[in-house]
Protein backbone atom coordinates (compact mmCIF):
# COMPACT_ATOMS: atom_id res chain seq x y z
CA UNK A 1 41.14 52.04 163.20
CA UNK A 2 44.85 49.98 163.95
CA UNK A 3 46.93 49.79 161.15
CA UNK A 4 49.39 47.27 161.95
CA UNK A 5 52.67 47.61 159.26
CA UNK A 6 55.41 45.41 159.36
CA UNK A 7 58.66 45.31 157.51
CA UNK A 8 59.49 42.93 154.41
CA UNK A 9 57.73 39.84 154.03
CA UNK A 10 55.82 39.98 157.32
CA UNK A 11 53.87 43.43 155.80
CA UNK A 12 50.44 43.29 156.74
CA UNK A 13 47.37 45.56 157.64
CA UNK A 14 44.74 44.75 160.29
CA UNK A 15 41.47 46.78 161.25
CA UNK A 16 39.69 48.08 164.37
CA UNK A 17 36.33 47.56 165.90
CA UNK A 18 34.11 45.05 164.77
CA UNK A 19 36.55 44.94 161.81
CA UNK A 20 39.65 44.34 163.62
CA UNK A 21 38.53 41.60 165.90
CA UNK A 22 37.43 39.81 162.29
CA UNK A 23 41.07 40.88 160.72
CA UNK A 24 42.78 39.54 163.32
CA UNK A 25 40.86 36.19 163.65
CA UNK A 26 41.45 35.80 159.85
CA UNK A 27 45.13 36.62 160.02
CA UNK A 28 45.45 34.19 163.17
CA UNK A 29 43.69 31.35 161.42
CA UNK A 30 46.62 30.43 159.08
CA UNK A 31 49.32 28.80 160.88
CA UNK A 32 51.99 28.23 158.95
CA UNK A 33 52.82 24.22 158.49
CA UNK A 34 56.61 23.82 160.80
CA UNK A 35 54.13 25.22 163.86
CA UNK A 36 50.99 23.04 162.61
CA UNK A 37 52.34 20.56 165.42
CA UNK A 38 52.08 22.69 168.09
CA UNK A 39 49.54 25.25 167.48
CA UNK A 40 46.91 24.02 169.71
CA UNK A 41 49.15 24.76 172.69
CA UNK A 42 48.09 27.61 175.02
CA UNK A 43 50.26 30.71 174.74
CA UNK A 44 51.81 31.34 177.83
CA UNK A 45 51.50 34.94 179.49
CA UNK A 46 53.42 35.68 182.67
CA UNK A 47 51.34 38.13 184.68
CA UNK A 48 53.86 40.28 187.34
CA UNK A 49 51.89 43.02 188.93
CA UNK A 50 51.01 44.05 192.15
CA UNK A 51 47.63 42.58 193.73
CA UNK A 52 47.80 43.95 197.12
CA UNK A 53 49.67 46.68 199.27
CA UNK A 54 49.62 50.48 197.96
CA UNK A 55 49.69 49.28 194.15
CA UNK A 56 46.95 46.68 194.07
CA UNK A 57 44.48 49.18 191.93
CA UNK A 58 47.09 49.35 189.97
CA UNK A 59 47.60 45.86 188.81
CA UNK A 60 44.32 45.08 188.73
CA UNK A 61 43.37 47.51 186.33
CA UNK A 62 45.79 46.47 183.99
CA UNK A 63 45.23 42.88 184.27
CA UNK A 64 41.05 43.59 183.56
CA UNK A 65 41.65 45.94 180.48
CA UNK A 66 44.62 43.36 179.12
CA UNK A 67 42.47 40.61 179.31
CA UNK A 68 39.04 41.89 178.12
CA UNK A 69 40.82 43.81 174.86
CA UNK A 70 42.07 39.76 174.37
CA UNK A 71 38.39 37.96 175.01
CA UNK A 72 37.22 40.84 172.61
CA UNK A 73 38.71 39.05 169.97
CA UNK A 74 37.96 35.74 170.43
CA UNK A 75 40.05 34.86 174.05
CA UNK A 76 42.73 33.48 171.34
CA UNK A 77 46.54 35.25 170.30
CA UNK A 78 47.47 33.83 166.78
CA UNK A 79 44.73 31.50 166.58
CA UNK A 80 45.92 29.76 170.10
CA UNK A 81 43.89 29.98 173.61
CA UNK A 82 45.41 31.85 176.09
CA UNK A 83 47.40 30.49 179.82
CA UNK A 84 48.12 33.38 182.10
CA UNK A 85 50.78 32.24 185.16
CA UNK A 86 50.03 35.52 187.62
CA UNK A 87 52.21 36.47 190.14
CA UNK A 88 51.76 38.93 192.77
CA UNK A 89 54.55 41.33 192.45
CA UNK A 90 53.71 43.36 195.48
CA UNK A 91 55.90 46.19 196.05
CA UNK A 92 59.75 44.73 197.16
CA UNK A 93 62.26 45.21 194.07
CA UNK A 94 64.40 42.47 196.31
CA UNK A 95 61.72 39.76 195.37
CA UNK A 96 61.65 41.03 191.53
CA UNK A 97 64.25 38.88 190.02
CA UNK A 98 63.25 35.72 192.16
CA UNK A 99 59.91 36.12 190.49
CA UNK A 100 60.81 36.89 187.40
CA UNK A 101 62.93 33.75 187.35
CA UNK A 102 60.06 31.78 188.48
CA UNK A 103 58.05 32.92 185.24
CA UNK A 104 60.77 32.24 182.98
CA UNK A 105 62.20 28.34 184.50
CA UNK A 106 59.25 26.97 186.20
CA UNK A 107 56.28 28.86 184.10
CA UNK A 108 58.00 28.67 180.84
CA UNK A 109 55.79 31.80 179.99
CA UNK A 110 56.01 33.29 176.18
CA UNK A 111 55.52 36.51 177.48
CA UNK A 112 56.44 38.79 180.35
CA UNK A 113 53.85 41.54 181.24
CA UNK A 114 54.81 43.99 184.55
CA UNK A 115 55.43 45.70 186.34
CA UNK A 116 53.88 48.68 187.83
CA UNK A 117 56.98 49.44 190.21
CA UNK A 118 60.07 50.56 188.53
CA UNK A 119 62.69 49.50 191.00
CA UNK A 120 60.58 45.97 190.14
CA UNK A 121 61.35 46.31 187.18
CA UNK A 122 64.96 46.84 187.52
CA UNK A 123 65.41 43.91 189.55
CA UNK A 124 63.30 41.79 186.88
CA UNK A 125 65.69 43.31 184.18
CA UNK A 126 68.62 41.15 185.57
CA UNK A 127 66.50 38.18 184.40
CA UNK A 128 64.98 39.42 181.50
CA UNK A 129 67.47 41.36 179.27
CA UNK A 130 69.30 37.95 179.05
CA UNK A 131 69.38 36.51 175.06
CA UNK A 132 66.16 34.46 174.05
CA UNK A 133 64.66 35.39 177.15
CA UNK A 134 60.62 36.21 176.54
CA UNK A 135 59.05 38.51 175.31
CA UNK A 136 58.43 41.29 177.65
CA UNK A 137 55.71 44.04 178.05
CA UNK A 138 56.11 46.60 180.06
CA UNK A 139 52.20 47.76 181.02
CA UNK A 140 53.10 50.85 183.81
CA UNK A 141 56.61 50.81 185.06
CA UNK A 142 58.37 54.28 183.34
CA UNK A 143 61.53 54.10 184.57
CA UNK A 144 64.05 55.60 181.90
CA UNK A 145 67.00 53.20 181.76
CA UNK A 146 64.28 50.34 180.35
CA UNK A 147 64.23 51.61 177.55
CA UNK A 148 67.75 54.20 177.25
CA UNK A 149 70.53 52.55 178.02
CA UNK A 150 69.25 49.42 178.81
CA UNK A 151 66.90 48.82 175.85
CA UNK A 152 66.89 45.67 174.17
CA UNK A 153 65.12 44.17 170.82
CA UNK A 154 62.50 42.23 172.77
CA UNK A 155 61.51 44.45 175.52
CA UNK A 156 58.66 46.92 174.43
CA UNK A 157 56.64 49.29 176.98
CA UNK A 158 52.83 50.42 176.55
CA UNK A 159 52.95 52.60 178.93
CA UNK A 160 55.11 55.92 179.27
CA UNK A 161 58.26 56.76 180.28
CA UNK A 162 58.97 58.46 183.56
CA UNK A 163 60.19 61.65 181.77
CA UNK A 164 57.03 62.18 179.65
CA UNK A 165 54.56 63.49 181.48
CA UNK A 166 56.77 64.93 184.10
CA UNK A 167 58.58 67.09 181.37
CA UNK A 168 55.08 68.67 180.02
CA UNK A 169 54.09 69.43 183.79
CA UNK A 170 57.46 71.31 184.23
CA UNK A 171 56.44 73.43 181.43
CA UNK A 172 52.94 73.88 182.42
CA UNK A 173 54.28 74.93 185.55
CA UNK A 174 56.00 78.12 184.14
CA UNK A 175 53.46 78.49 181.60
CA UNK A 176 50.73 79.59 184.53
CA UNK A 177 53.23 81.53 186.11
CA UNK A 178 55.02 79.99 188.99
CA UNK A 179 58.24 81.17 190.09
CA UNK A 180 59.08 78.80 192.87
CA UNK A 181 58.58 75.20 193.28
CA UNK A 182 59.15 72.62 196.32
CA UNK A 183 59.56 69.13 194.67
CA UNK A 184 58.37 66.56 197.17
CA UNK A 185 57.96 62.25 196.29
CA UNK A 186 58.93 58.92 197.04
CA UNK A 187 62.55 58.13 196.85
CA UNK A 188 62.87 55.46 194.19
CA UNK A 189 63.53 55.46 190.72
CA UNK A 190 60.26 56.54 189.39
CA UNK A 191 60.27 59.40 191.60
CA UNK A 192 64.09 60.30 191.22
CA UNK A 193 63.47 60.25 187.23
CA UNK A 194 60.18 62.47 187.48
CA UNK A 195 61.35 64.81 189.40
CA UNK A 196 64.67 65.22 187.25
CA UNK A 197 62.24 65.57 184.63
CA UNK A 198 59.96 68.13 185.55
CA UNK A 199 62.77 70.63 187.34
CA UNK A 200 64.64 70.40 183.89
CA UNK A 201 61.72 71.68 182.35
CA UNK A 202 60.58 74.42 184.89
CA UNK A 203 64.27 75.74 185.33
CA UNK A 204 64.81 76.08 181.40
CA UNK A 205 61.78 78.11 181.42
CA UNK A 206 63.19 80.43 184.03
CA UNK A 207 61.16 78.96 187.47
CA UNK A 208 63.40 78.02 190.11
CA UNK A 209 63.23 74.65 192.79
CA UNK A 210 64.07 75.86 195.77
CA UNK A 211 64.00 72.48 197.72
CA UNK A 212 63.76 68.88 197.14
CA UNK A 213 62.08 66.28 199.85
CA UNK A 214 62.51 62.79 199.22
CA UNK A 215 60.26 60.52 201.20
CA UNK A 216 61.35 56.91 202.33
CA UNK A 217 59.15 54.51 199.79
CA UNK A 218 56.47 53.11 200.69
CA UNK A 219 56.01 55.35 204.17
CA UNK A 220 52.90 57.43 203.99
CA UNK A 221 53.20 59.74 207.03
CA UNK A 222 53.50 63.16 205.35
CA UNK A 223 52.79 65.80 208.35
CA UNK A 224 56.92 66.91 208.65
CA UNK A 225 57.22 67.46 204.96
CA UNK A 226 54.11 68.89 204.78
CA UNK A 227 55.28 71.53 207.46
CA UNK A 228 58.63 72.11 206.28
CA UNK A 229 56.31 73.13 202.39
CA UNK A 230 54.57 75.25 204.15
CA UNK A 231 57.50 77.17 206.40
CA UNK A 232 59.10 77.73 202.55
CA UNK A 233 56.17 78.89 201.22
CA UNK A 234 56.82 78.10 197.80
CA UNK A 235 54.38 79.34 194.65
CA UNK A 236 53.55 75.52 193.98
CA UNK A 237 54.69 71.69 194.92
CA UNK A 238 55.75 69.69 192.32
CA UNK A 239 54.79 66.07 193.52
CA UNK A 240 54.88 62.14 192.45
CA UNK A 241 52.55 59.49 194.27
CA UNK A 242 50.20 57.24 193.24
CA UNK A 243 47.73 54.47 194.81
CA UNK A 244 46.89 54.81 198.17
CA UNK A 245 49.96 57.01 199.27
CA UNK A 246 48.34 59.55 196.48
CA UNK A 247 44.90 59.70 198.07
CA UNK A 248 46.32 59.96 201.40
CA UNK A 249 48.96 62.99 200.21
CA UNK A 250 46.68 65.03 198.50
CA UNK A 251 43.71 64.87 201.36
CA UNK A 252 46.55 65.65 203.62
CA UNK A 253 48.19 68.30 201.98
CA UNK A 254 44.47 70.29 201.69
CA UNK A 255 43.66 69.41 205.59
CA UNK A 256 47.07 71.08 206.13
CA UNK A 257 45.68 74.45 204.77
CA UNK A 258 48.31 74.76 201.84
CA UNK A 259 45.91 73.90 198.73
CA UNK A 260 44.48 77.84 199.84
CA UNK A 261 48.36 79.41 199.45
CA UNK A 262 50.05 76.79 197.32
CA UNK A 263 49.11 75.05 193.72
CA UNK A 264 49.91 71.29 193.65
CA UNK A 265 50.93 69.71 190.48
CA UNK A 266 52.78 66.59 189.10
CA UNK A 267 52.53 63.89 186.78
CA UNK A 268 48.66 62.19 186.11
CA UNK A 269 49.40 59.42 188.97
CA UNK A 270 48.60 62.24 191.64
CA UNK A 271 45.12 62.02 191.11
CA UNK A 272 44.68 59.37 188.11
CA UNK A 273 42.38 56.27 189.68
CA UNK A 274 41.69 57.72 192.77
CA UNK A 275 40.43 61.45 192.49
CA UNK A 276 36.88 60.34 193.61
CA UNK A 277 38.85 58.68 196.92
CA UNK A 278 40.80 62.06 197.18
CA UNK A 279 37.17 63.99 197.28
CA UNK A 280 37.35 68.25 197.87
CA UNK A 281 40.95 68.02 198.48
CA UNK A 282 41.81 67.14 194.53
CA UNK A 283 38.99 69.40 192.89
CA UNK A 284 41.28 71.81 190.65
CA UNK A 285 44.49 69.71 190.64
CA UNK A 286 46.45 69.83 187.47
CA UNK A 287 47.98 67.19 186.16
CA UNK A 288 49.81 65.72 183.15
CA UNK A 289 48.95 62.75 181.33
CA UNK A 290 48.27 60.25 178.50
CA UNK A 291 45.00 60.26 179.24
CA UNK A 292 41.83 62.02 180.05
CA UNK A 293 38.70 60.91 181.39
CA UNK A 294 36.28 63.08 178.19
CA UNK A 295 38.61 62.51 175.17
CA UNK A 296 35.15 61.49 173.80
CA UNK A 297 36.63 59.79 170.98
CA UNK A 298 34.40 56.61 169.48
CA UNK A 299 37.55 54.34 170.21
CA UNK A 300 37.31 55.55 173.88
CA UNK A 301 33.89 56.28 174.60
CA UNK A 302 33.40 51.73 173.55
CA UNK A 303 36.46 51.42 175.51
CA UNK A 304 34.80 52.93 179.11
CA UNK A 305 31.45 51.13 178.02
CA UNK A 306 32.91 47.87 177.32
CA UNK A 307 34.99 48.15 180.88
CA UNK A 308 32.86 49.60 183.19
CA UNK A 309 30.07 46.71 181.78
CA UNK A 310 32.63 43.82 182.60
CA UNK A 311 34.00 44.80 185.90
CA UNK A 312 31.41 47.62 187.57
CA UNK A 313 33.23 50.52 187.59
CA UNK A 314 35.07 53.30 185.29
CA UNK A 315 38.58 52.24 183.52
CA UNK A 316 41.76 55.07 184.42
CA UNK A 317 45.18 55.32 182.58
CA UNK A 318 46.26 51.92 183.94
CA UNK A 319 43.06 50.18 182.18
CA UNK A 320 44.50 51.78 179.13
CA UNK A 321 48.03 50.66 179.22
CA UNK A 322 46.47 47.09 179.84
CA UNK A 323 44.29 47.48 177.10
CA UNK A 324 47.24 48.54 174.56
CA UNK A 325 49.05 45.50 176.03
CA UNK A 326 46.39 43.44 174.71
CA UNK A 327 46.13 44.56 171.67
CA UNK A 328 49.78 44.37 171.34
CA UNK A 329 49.72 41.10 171.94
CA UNK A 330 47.10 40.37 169.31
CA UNK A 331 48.90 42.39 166.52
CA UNK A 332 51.97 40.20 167.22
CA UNK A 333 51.16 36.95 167.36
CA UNK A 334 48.45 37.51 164.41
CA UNK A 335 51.28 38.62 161.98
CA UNK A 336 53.31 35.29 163.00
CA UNK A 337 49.84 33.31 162.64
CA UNK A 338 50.82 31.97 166.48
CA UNK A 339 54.24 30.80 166.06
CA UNK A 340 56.21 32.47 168.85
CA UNK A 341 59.26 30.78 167.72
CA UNK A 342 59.20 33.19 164.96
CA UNK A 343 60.79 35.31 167.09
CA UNK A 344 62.40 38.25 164.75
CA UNK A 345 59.12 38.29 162.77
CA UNK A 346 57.31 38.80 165.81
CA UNK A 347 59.28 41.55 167.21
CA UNK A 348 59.26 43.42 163.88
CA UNK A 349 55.29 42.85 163.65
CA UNK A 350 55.37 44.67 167.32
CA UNK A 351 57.67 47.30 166.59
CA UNK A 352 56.35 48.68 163.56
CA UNK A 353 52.90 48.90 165.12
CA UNK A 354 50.48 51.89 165.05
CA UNK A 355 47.43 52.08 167.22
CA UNK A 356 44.42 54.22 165.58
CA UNK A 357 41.84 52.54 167.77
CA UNK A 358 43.61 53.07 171.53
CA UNK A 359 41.67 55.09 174.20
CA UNK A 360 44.13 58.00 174.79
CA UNK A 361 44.31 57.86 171.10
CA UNK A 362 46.84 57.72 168.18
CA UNK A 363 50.26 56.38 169.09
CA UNK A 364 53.00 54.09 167.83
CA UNK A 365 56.25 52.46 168.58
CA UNK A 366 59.66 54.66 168.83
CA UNK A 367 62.43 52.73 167.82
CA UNK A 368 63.49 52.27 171.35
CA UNK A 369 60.09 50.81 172.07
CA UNK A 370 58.62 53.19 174.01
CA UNK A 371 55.12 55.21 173.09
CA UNK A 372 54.68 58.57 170.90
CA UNK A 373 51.68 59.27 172.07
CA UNK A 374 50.05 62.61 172.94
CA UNK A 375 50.50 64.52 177.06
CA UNK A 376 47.50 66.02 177.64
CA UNK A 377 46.98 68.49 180.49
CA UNK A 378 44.34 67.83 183.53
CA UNK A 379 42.00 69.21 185.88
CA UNK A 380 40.00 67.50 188.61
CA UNK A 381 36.24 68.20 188.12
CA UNK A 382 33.20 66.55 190.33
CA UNK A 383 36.30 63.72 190.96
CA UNK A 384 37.11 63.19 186.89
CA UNK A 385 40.15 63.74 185.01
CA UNK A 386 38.69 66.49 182.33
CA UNK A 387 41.35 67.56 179.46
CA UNK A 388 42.09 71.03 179.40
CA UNK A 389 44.20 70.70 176.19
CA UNK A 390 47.15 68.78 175.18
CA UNK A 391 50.53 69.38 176.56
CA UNK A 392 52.68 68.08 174.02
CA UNK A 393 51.42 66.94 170.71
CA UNK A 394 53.16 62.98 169.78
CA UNK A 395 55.80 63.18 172.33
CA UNK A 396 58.08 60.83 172.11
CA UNK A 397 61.09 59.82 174.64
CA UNK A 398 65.01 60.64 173.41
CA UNK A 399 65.67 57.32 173.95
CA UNK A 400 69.30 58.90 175.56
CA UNK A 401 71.64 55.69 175.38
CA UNK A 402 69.68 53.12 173.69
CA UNK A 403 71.78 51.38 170.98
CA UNK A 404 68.94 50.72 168.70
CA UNK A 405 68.33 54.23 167.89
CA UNK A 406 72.37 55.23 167.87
């Protein structure tokens, strides 16, 4: 079930399933009579995510789950059809403002939804965090400043934040009993922040990093660090990668011998979408997460059905997030019966939200806009992403520097 809830006059409930997509079309179909003019129009969505190099699973994934949740009910947001303006984000934060401005003066989009990258999303920030700028959804990128210190009324993320999941794999790092711990990622913001993350949590519980290798982003040629791990000889290796560079780090870090001396752990993205790619060398991996591949929940198990019928293959965390964006965007513009002019309603209406029908289950808006949702902790079997319990129970960001929560 989603219980949307939001404040004063704009208090209203909508349901899930076959139920939801009804609530939603009724709430939609009133359109209040200063929009009557207008509410034909398409809503604009801006689409910034990447569709080729290392990320291009990545965006796609989102894009499929963010549309389908959206055709479930109806193809419509509010009661108006739908105009996506797509932009291929690739993987350059230089180009992120330049497209970003494209979006916003040429597009005239309602809505921002991207990135996957978060130096991207930095750049795109510059644009975005101006006043009356649109709406924007954040479907992957974590990085912590988006929603800390630079956190603003109409920017809301779906997806985590980079200190999430890496905290809760910090602890479950100390928790099976290793003492030492090589960190090794990309250098860039998401990796910076995740590794921050998960050696605060490690060294408060008394484990010790004993030496940090920061990789050039995007390079992929991993044989020196991979060498230097295994002259240190450390318990474990505490690692952030995802796409492509993750299958091709964790195949080479088993054909280097050191999966047979030394456990590998990190945040979900190690293995998350491409386990089956990764093969033998990710069996037994553990990871932290949002989401699990057997939650088994009814929500999830029509979820996978409904994706894998659509597009041919099995949905990962990324599906979700796009998914959640979706129905984000439903709840919104439903409670403002399509009117994105009414711009403070609208942002309340998100805010205030509370997802019972997601895939990785119950969560909700903090009031810095970022998920309380539950980590759950991973293991690779036969390729899948099977739950082993849950890390942290409704976790939810501090939201350090955010002026919103103050």
């Amino acid at each position: 079930m989603t219980k949307t809830v939001t404040k004063g006059a704009s208090r209203r409930q909508f349901m899930t399933g076959a139920a939801a997509t009804a609530g939603m079309a009724a709430a939609a179909s009133f359109v209040p009579t200063r929009f009557a003019i207008g509410a034909k129009a398409p809503v604009k969505v801006g689409i910034m995510l990447p569709f080729s190099g290392t990320y291009a699973m990545l965006g796609n994934s989102i894009t499929d789950a963010m549309k389908l949740r959206i055709e479930q009910a109806g193809g419509r947001l509010g009661g108006r059809p739908v105009e996506y303006a797509t932009i291929d984000s690739e993987w350059t934060p230089a180009k992120g403002q330049i497209k970003a401005n494209k979006l916003v003066k040429k597009d005239r989009v309602d809505f921002v939804v991207g990135p996957v990258h978060s130096g991207i999303a930095m750049a795109m920030s510059k644009v975005l965090l101006r006043d009356r700028m649109p709406i924007w959804i954040i479907p992957n990128a974590g990085n912590n400043l988006l929603t800390r210190d630079h956190c603003a009324p109409h920017v809301f993320r779906t997806s985590f934040t980079n200190w999430q999941s890496a905290h809760v794999a910090g602890e479950l790092m100390a928790k099976e009993g290793v003492k030492t711990v090589v960190t090794c990622t990309w250098k860039y913001a998401a990796g910076i922040q995740m590794m921050e993350a998960g050696k605060a949590s490690f060294e408060k519980a008394g484990g010790k990093v004993i030496k940090e290798i920061w990789v050039p982003f995007p390079d992929v040629e991993f044989q020196a660090y991979l060498s230097e791990i295994a002259a240190l000889k450390p318990d474990a290796v505490f690692s952030f990668y995802s796409g492509g560079g993750a299958i091709k780090y964790v195949k080479e870090f088993a054909a280097a011998g050191l999966r047979d001396t030394i456990k590998l752990y990190g945040p979900g993205f190690l293995t998350e979408g491409v386990s089956r790619a990764q093969g033998e060398a990710a069996e037994g991996i553990k990871t932290a997460l949002h989401y699990a591949d057997n939650l088994g929940t009814p929500e999830d198990n029509a979820f996978r059905a409904a994706y894998k019928k659509a597009y041919g293959k099995d949905p990962n965390v990324f599906s979700v997030q796009g998914y959640d964006t979706g129905s984000l965007l439903l709840q919104g513009m439903a409670a403002v019966g399509g009117d994105v002019g009414a711009r403070a309603d609208l942002i309340d209406a998100m805010e205030t939200a509370t997802f019972y029908d997601s895939p990785r289950g119950v969560w909700r808006m903090s009031k810095s806009h970022n998920p309380i949702q539950d980590i759950y902790i991973r293991r690779v079997e036969k390729g899948r992403q099977i739950s082993v319990g849950i890390g942290a129970k409704q976790l939810e960001d501090p939201g350090t520097g955010c002026k919103m929560i103050a």
